[in-house]
Protein backbone atom coordinates (compact mmCIF):
# COMPACT_ATOMS: atom_id res chain seq x y z
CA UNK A 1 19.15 85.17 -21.80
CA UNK A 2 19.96 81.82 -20.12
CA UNK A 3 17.63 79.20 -21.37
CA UNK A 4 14.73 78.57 -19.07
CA UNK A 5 13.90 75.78 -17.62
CA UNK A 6 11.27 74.56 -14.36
CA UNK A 7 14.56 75.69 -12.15
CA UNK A 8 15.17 79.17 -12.93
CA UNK A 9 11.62 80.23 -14.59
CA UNK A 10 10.59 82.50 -11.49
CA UNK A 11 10.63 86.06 -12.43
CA UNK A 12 11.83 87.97 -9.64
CA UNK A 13 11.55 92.11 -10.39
CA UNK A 14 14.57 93.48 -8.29
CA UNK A 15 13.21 96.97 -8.33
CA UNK A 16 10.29 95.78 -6.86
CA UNK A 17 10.95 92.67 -4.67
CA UNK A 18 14.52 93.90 -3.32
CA UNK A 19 14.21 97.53 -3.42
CA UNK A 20 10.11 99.10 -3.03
CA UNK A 21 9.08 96.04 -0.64
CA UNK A 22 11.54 96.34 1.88
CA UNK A 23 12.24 99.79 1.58
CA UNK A 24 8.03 100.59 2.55
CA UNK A 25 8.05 97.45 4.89
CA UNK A 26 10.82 99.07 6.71
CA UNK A 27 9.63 102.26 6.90
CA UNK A 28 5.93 101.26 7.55
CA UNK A 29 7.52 99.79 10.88
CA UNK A 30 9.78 102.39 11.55
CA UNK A 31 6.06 104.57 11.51
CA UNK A 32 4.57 102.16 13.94
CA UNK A 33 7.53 102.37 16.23
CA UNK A 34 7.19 106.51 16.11
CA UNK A 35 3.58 105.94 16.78
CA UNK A 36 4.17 103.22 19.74
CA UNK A 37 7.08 105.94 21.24
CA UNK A 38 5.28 108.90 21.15
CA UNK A 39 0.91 108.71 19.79
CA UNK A 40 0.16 111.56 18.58
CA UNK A 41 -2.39 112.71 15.57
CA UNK A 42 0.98 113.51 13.19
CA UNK A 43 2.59 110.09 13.98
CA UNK A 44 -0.76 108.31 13.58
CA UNK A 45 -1.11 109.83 10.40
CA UNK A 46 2.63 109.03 9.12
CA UNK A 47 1.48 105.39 9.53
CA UNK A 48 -1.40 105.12 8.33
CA UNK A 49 0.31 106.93 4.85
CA UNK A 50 3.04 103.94 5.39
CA UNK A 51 0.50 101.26 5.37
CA UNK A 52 -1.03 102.84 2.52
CA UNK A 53 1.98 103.24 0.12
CA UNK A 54 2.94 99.18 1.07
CA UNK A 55 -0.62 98.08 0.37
CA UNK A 56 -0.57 100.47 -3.18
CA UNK A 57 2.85 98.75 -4.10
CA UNK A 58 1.33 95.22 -3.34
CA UNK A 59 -2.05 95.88 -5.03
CA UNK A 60 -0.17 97.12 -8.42
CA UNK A 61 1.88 94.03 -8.31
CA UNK A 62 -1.40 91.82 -7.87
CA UNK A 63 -3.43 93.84 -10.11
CA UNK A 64 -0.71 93.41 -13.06
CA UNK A 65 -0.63 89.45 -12.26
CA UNK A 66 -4.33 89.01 -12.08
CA UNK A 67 -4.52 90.52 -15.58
CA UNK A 68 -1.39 88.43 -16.67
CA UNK A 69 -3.49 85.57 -15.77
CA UNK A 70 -6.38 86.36 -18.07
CA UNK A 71 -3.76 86.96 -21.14
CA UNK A 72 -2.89 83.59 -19.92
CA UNK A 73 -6.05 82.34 -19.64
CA UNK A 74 -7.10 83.31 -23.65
CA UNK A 75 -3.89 82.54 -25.03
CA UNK A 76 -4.45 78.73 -23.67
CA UNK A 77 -7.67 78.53 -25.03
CA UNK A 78 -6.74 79.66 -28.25
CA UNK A 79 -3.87 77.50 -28.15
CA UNK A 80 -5.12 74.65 -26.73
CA UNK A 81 -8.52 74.32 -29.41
CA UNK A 82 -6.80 73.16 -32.72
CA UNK A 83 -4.13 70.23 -30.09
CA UNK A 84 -7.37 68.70 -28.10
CA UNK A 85 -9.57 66.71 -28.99
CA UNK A 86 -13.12 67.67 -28.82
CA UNK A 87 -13.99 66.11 -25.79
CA UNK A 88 -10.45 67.42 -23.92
CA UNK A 89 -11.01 70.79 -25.02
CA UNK A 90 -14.88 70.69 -23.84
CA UNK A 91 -13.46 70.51 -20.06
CA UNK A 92 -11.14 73.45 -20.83
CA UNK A 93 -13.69 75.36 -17.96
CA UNK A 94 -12.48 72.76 -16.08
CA UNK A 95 -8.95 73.92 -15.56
CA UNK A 96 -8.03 76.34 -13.17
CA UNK A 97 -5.83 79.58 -13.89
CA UNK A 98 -3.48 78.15 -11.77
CA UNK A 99 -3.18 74.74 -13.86
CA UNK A 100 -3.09 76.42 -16.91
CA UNK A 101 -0.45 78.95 -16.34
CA UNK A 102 1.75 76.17 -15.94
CA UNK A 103 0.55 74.50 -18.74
CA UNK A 104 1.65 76.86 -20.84
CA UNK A 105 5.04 75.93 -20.60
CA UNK A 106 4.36 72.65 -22.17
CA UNK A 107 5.34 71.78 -25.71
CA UNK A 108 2.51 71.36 -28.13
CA UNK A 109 3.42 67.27 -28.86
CA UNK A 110 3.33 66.90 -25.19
CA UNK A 111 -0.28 69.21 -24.32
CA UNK A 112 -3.00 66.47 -24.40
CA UNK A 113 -1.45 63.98 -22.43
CA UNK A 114 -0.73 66.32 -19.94
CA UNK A 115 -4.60 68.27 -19.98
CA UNK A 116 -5.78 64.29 -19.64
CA UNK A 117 -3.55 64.14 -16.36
CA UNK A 118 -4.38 67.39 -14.78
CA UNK A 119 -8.39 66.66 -15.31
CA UNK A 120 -8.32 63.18 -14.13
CA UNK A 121 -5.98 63.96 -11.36
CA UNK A 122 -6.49 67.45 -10.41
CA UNK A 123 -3.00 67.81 -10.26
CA UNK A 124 -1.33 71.37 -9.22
CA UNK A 125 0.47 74.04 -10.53
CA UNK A 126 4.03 73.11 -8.86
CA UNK A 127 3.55 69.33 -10.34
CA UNK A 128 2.45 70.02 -13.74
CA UNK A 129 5.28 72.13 -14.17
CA UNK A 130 7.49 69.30 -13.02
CA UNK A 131 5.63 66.72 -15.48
CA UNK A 132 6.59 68.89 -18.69
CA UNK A 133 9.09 66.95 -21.17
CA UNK A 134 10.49 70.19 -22.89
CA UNK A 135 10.18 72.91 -21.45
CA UNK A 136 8.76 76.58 -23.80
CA UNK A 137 10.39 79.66 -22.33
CA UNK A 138 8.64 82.57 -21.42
CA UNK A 139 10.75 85.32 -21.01
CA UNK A 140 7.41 88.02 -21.75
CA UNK A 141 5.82 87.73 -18.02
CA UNK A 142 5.25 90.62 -15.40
């Protein structure tokens, strides 16, 4: 694996995001247009089944992130309770998921500095990522 870094971290699933997605987006138009060129109860149907298999491949996708997010969100707060200070790790409700998925790829020696930033300045997910020294992989993400 190449070593990852803010640049290429995105995960991109090409089953999903270059194959399912376009392939049901297409053909939950391709429905609509049968329904548009000739309404009937058979080509209603058809689309409404199109719409549904889209918004069952995008709901599985969000479903699967939401619950990466709580991993996310217990991992940080186990990892974050012996490098805080008592105070810091006090506001830990404070962060958002958002800020501390992107905290996570922080290095330990570099963590409290950068909680102190994102509380004071509310700073966001993009930024933080941006404001991390050395940079911990995470090649385990859906």
């Amino acid at each position: 694996m190449a070593e990852q870094s803010y640049k290429n971290h995105t995960r991109w699933l090409p089953a999903f995001h270059f194959f399912a997605v376009p392939v049901l987006l297409i053909n939950t138009i391709n429905e609509l247009r049968h329904l548009y060129a000739n309404p009937s109860q058979s080509t209603a149907w058809a689309a409404v089944v199109a719409a549904a298999m889209l918004t069952v491949a995008f709901l599985a996708r969000t479903q699967a992130l939401q619950a990466q997010n709580r991993l996310i969100r217990l991992e940080m707060r186990l990892r974050l309770q012996p490098l805080l200070p008592a105070d810091l790790y006090a506001r830990f409700n404070d962060l958002t998921v958002a800020q501390l998925v992107a905290l996570r790829f922080a290095s330990d020696g570099e963590m409290s500095e950068l909680v102190r930033t994102v509380l004071k300045d509310g700073t966001k997910q993009a930024d933080i990522k941006k404001m991390i020294k050395q940079w911990q992989p995470d090649y385990v993400r859906v």
